[in-house]
ModelCIF file with pLDDT and N, C-alpha, C, O atoms, coordinates in Angstrom:
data_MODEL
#
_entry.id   MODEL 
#
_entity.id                         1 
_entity.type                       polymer 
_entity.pdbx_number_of_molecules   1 
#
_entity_poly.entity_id                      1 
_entity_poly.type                           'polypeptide(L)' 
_entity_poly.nstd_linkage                   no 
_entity_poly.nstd_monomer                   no 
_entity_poly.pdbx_seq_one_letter_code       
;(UNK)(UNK)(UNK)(UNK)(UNK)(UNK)(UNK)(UNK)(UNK)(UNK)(UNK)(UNK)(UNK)(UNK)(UNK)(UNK)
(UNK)(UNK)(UNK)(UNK)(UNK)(UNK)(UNK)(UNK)(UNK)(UNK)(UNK)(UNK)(UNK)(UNK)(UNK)(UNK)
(UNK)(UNK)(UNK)(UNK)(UNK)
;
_entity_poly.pdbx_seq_one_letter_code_can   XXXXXXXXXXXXXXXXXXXXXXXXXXXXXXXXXXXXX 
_entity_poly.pdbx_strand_id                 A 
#
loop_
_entity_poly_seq.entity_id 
_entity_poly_seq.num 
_entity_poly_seq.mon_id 
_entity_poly_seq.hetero 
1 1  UNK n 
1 2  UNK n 
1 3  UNK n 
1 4  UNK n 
1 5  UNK n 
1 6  UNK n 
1 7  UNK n 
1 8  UNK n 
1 9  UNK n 
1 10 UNK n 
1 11 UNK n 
1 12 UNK n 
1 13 UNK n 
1 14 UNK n 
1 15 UNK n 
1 16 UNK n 
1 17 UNK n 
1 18 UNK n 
1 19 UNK n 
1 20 UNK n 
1 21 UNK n 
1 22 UNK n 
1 23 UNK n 
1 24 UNK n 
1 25 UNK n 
1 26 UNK n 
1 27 UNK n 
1 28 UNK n 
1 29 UNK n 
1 30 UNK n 
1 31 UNK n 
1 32 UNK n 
1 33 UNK n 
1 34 UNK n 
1 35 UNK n 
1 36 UNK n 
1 37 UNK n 
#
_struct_asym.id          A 
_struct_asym.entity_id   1 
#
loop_
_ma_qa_metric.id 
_ma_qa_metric.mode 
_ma_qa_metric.name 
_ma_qa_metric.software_group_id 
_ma_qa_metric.type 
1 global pLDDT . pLDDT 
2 local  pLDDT . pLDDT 
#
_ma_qa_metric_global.metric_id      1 
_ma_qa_metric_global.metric_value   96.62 
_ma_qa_metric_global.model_id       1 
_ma_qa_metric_global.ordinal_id     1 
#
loop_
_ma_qa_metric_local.label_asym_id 
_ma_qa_metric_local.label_comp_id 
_ma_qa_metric_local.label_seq_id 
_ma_qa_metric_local.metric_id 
_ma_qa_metric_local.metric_value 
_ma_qa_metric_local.model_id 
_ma_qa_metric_local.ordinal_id 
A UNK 1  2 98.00 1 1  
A UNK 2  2 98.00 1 2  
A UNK 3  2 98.00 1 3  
A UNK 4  2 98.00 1 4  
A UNK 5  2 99.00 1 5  
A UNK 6  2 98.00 1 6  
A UNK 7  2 98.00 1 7  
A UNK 8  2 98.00 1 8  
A UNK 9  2 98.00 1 9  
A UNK 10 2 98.00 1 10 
A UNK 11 2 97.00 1 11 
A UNK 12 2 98.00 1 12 
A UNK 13 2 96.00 1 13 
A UNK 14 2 96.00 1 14 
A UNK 15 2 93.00 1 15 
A UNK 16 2 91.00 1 16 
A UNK 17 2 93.00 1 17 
A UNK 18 2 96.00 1 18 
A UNK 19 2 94.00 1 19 
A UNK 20 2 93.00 1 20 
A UNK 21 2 93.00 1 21 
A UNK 22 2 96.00 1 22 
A UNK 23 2 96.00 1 23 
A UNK 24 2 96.00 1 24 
A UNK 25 2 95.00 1 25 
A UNK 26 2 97.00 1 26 
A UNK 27 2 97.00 1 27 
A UNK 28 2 96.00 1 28 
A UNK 29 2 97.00 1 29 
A UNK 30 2 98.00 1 30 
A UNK 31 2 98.00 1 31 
A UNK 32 2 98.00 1 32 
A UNK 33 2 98.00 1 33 
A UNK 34 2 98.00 1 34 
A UNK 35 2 98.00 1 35 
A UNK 36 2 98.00 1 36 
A UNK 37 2 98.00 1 37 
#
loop_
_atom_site.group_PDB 
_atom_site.id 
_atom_site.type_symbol 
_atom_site.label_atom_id 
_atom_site.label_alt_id 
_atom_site.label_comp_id 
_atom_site.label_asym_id 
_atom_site.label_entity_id 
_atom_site.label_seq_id 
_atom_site.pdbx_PDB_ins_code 
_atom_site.Cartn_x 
_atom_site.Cartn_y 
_atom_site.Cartn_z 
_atom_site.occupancy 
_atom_site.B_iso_or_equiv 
_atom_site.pdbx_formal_charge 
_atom_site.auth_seq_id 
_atom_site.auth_comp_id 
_atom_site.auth_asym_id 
_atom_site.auth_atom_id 
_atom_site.pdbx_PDB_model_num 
ATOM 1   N N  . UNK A 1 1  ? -7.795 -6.912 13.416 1.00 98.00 ? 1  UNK A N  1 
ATOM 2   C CA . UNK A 1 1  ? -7.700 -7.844 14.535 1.00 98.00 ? 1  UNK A CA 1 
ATOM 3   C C  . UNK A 1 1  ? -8.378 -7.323 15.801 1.00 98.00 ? 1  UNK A C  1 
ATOM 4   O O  . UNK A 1 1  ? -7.948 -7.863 16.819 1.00 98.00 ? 1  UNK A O  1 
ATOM 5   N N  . UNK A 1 2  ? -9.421 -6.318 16.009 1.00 98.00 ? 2  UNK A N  1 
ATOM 6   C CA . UNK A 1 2  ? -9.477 -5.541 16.701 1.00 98.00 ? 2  UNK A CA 1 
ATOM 7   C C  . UNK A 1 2  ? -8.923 -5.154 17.778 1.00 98.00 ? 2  UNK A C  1 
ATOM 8   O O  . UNK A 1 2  ? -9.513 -5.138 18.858 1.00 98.00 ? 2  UNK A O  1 
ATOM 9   N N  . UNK A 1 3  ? -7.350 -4.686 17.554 1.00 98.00 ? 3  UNK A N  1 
ATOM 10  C CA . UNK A 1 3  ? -6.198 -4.590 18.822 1.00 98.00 ? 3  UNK A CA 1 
ATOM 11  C C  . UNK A 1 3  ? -6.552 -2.963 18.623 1.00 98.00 ? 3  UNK A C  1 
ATOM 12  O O  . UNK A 1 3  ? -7.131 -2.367 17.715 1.00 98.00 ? 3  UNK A O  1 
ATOM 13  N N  . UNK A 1 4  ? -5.870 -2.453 20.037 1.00 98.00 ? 4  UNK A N  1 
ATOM 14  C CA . UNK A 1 4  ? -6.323 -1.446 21.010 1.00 98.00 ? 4  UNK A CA 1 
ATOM 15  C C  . UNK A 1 4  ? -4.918 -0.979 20.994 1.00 98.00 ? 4  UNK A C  1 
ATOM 16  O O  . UNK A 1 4  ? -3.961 -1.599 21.456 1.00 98.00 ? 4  UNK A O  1 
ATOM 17  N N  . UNK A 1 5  ? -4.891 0.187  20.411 1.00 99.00 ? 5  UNK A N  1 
ATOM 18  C CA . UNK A 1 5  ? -3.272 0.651  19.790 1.00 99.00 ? 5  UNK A CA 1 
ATOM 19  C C  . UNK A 1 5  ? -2.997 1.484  21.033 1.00 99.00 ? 5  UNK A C  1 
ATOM 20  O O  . UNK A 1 5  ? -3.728 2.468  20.924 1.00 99.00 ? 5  UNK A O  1 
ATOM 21  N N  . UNK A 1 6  ? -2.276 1.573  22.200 1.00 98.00 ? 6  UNK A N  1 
ATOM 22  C CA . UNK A 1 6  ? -2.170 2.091  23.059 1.00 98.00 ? 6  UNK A CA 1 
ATOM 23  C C  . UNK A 1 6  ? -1.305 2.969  22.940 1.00 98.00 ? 6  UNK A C  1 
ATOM 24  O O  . UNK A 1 6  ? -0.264 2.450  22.538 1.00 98.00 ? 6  UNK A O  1 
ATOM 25  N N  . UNK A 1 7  ? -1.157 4.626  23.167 1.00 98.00 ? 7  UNK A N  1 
ATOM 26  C CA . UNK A 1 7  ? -0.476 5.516  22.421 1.00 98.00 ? 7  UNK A CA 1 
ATOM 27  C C  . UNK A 1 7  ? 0.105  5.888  24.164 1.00 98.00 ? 7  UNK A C  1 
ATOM 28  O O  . UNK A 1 7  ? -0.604 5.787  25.165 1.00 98.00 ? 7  UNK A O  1 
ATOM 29  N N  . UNK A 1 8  ? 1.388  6.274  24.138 1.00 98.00 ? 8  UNK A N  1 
ATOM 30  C CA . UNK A 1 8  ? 1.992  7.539  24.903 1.00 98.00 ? 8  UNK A CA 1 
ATOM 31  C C  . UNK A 1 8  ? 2.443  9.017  24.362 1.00 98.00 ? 8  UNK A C  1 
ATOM 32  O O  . UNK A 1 8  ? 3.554  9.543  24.300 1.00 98.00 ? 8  UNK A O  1 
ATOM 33  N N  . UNK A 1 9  ? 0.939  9.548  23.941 1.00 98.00 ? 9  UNK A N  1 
ATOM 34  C CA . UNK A 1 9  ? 1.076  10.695 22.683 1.00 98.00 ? 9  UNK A CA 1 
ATOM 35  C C  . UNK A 1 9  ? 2.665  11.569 23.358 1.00 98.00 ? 9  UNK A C  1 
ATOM 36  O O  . UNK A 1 9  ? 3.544  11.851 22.544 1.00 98.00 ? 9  UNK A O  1 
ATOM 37  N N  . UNK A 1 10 ? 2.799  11.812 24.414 1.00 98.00 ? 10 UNK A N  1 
ATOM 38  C CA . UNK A 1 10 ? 3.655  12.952 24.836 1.00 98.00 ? 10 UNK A CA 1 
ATOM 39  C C  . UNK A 1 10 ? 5.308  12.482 24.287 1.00 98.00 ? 10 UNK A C  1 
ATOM 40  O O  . UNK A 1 10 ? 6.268  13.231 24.464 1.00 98.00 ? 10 UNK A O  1 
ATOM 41  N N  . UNK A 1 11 ? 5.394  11.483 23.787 1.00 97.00 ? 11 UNK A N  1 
ATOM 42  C CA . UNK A 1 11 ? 6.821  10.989 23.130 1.00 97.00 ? 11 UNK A CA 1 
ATOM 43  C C  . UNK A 1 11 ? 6.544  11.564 21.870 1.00 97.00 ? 11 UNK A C  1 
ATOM 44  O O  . UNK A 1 11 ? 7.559  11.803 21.216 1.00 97.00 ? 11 UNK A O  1 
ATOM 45  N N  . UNK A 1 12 ? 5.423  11.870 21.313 1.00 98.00 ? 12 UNK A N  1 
ATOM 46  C CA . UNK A 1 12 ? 5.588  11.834 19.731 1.00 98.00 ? 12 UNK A CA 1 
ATOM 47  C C  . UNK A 1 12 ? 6.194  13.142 19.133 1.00 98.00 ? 12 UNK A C  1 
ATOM 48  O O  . UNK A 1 12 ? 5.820  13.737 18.122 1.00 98.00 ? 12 UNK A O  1 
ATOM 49  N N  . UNK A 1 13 ? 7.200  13.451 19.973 1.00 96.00 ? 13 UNK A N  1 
ATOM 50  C CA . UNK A 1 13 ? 7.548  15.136 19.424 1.00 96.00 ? 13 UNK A CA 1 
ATOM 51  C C  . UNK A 1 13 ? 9.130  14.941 19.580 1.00 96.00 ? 13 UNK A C  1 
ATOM 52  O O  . UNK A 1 13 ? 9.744  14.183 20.331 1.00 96.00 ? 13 UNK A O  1 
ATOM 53  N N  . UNK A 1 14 ? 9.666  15.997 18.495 1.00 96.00 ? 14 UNK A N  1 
ATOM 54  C CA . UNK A 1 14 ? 11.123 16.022 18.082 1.00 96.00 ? 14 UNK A CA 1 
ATOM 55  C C  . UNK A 1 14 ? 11.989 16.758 19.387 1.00 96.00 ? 14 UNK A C  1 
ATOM 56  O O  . UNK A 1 14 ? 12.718 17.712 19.114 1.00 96.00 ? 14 UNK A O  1 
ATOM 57  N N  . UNK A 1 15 ? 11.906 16.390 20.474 1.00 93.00 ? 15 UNK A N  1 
ATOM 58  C CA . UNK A 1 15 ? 12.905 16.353 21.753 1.00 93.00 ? 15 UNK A CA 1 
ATOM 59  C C  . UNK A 1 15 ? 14.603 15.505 21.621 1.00 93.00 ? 15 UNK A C  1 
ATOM 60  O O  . UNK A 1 15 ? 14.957 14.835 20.651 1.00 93.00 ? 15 UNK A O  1 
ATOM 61  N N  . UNK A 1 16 ? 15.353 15.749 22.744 1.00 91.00 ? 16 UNK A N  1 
ATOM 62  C CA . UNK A 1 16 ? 16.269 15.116 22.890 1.00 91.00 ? 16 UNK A CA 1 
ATOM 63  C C  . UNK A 1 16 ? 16.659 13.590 22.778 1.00 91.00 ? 16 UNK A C  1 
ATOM 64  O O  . UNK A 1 16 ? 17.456 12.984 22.062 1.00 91.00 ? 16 UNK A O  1 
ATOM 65  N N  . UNK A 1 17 ? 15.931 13.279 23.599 1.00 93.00 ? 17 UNK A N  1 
ATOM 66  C CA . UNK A 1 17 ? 15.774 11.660 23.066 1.00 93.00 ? 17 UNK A CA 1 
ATOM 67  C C  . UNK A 1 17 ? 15.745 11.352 21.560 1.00 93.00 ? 17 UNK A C  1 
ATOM 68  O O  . UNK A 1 17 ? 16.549 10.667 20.927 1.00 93.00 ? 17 UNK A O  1 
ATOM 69  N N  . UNK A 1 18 ? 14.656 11.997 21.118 1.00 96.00 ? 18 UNK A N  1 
ATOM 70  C CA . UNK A 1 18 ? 14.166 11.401 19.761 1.00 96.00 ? 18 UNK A CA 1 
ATOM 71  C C  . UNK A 1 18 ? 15.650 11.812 18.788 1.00 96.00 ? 18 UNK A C  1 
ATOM 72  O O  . UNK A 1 18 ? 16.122 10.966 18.029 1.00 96.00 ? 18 UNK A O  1 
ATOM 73  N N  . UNK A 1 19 ? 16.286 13.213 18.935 1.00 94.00 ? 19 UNK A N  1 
ATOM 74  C CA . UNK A 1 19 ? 17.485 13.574 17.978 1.00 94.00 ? 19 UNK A CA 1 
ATOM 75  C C  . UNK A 1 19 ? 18.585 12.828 18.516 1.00 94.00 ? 19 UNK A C  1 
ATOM 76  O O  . UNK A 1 19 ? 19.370 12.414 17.663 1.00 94.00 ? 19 UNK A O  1 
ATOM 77  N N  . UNK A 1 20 ? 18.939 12.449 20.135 1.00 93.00 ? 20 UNK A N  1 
ATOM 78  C CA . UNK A 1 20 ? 20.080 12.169 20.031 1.00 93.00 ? 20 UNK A CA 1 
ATOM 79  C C  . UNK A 1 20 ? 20.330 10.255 20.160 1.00 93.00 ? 20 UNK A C  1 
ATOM 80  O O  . UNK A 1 20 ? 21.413 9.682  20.039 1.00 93.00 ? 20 UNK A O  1 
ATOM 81  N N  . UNK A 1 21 ? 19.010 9.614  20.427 1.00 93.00 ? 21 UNK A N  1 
ATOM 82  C CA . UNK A 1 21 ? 19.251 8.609  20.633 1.00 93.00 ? 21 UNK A CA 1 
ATOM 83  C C  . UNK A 1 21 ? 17.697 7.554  19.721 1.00 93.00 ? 21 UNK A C  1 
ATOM 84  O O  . UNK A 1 21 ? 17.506 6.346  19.580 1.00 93.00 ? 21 UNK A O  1 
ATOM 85  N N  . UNK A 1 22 ? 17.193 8.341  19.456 1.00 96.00 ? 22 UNK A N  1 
ATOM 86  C CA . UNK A 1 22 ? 16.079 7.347  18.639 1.00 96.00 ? 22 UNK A CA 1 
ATOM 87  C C  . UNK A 1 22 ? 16.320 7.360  16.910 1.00 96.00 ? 22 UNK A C  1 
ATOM 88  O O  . UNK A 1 22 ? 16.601 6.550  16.027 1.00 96.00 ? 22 UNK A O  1 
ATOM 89  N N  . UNK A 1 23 ? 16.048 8.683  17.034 1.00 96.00 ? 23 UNK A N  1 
ATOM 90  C CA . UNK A 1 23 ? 16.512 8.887  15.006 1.00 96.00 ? 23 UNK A CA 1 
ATOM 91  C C  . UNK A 1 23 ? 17.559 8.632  14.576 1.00 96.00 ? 23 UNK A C  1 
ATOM 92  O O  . UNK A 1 23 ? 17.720 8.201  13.434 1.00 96.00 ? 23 UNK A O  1 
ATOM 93  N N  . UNK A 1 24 ? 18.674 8.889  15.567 1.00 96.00 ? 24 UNK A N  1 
ATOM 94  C CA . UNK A 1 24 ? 20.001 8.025  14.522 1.00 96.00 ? 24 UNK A CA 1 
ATOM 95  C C  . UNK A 1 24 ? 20.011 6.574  14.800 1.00 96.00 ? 24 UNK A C  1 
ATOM 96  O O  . UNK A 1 24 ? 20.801 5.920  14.120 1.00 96.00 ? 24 UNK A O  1 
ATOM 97  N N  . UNK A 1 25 ? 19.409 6.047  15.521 1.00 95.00 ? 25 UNK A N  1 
ATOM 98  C CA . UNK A 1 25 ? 19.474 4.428  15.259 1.00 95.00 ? 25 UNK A CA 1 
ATOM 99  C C  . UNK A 1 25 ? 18.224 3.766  14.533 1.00 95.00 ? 25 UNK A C  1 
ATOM 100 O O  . UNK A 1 25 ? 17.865 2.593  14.642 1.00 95.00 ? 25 UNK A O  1 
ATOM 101 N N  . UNK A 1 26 ? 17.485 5.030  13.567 1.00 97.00 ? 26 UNK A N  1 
ATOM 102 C CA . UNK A 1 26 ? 16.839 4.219  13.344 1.00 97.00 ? 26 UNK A CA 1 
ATOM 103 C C  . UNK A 1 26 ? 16.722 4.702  11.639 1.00 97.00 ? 26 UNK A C  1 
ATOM 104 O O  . UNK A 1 26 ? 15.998 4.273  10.741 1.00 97.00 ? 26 UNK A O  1 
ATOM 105 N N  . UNK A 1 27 ? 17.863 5.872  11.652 1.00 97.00 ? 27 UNK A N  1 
ATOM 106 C CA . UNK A 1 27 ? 17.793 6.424  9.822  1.00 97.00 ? 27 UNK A CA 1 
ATOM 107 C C  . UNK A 1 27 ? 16.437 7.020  9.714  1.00 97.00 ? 27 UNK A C  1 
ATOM 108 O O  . UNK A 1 27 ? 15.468 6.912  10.466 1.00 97.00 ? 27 UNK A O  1 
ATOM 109 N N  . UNK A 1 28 ? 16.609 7.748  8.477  1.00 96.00 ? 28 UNK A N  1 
ATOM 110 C CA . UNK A 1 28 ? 15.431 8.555  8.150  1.00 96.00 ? 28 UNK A CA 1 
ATOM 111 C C  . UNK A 1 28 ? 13.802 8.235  7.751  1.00 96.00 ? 28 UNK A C  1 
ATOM 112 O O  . UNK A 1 28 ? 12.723 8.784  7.972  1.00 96.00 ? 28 UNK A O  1 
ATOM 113 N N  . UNK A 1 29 ? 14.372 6.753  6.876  1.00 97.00 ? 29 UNK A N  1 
ATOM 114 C CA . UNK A 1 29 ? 12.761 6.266  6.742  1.00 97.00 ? 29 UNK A CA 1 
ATOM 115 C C  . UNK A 1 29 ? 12.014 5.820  7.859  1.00 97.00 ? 29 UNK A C  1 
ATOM 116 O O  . UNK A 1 29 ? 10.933 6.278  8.231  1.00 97.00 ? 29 UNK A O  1 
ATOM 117 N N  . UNK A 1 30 ? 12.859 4.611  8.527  1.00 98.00 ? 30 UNK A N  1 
ATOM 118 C CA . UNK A 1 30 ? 12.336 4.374  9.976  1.00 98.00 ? 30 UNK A CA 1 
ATOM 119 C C  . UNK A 1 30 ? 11.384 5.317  10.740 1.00 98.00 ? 30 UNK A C  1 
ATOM 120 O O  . UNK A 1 30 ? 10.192 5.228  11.032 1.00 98.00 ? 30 UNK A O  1 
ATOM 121 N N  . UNK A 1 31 ? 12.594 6.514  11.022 1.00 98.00 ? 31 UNK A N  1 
ATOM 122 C CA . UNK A 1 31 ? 11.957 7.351  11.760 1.00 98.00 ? 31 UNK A CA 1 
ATOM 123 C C  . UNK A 1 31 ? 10.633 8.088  11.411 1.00 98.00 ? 31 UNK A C  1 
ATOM 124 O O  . UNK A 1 31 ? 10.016 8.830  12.176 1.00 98.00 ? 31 UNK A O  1 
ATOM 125 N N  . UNK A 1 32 ? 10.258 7.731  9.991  1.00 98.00 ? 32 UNK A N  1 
ATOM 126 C CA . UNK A 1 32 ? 8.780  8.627  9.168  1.00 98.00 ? 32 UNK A CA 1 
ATOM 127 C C  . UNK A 1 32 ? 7.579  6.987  10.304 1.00 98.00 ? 32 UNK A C  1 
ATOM 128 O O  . UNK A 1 32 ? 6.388  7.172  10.557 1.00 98.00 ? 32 UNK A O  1 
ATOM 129 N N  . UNK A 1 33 ? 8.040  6.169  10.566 1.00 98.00 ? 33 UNK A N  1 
ATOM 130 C CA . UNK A 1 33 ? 7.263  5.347  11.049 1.00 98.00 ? 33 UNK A CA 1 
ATOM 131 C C  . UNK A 1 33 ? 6.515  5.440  12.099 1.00 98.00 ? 33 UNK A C  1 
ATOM 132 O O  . UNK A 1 33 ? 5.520  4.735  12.267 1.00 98.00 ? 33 UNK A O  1 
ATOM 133 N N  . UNK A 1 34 ? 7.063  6.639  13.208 1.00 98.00 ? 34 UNK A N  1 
ATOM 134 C CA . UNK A 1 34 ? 6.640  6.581  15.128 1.00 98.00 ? 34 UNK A CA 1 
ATOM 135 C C  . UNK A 1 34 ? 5.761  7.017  14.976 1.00 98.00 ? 34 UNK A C  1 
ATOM 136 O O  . UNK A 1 34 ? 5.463  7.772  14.050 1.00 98.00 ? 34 UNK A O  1 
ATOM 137 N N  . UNK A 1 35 ? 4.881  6.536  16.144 1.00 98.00 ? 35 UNK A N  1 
ATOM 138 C CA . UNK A 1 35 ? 3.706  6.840  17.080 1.00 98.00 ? 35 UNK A CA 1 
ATOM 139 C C  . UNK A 1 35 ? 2.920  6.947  15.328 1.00 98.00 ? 35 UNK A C  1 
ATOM 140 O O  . UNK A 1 35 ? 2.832  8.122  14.970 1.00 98.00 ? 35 UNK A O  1 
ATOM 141 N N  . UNK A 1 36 ? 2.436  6.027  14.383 1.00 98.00 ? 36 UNK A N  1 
ATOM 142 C CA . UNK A 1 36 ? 1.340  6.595  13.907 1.00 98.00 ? 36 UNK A CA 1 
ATOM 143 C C  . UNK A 1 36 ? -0.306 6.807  14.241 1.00 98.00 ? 36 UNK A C  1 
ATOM 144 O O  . UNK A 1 36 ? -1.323 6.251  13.826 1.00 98.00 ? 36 UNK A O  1 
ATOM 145 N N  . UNK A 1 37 ? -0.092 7.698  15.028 1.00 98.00 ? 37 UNK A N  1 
ATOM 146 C CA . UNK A 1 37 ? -1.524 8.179  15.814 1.00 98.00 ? 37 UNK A CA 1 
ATOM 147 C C  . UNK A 1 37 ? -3.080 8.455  14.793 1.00 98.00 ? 37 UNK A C  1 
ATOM 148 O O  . UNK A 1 37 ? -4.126 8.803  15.342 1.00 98.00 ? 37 UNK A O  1 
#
């Protein structure tokens, strides 16, 4: 479709956010899904 995947690379790393409030609401497969850069 030629869309323009706009990345905020500096989220894509296993920090606080991501363990205490992104990966458990989103289970394990989900979470294989973020930022595919």
């Amino acid at each position: 479709l030629g869309v323009v995947a706009n990345f905020e690379p500096l989220w894509a790393q296993d920090n606080e956010i991501m363990r205490d409030l992104t990966v458990p609401r989103l289970g394990p497969e989900r979470a294989r899904w973020q930022y595919p850069i």
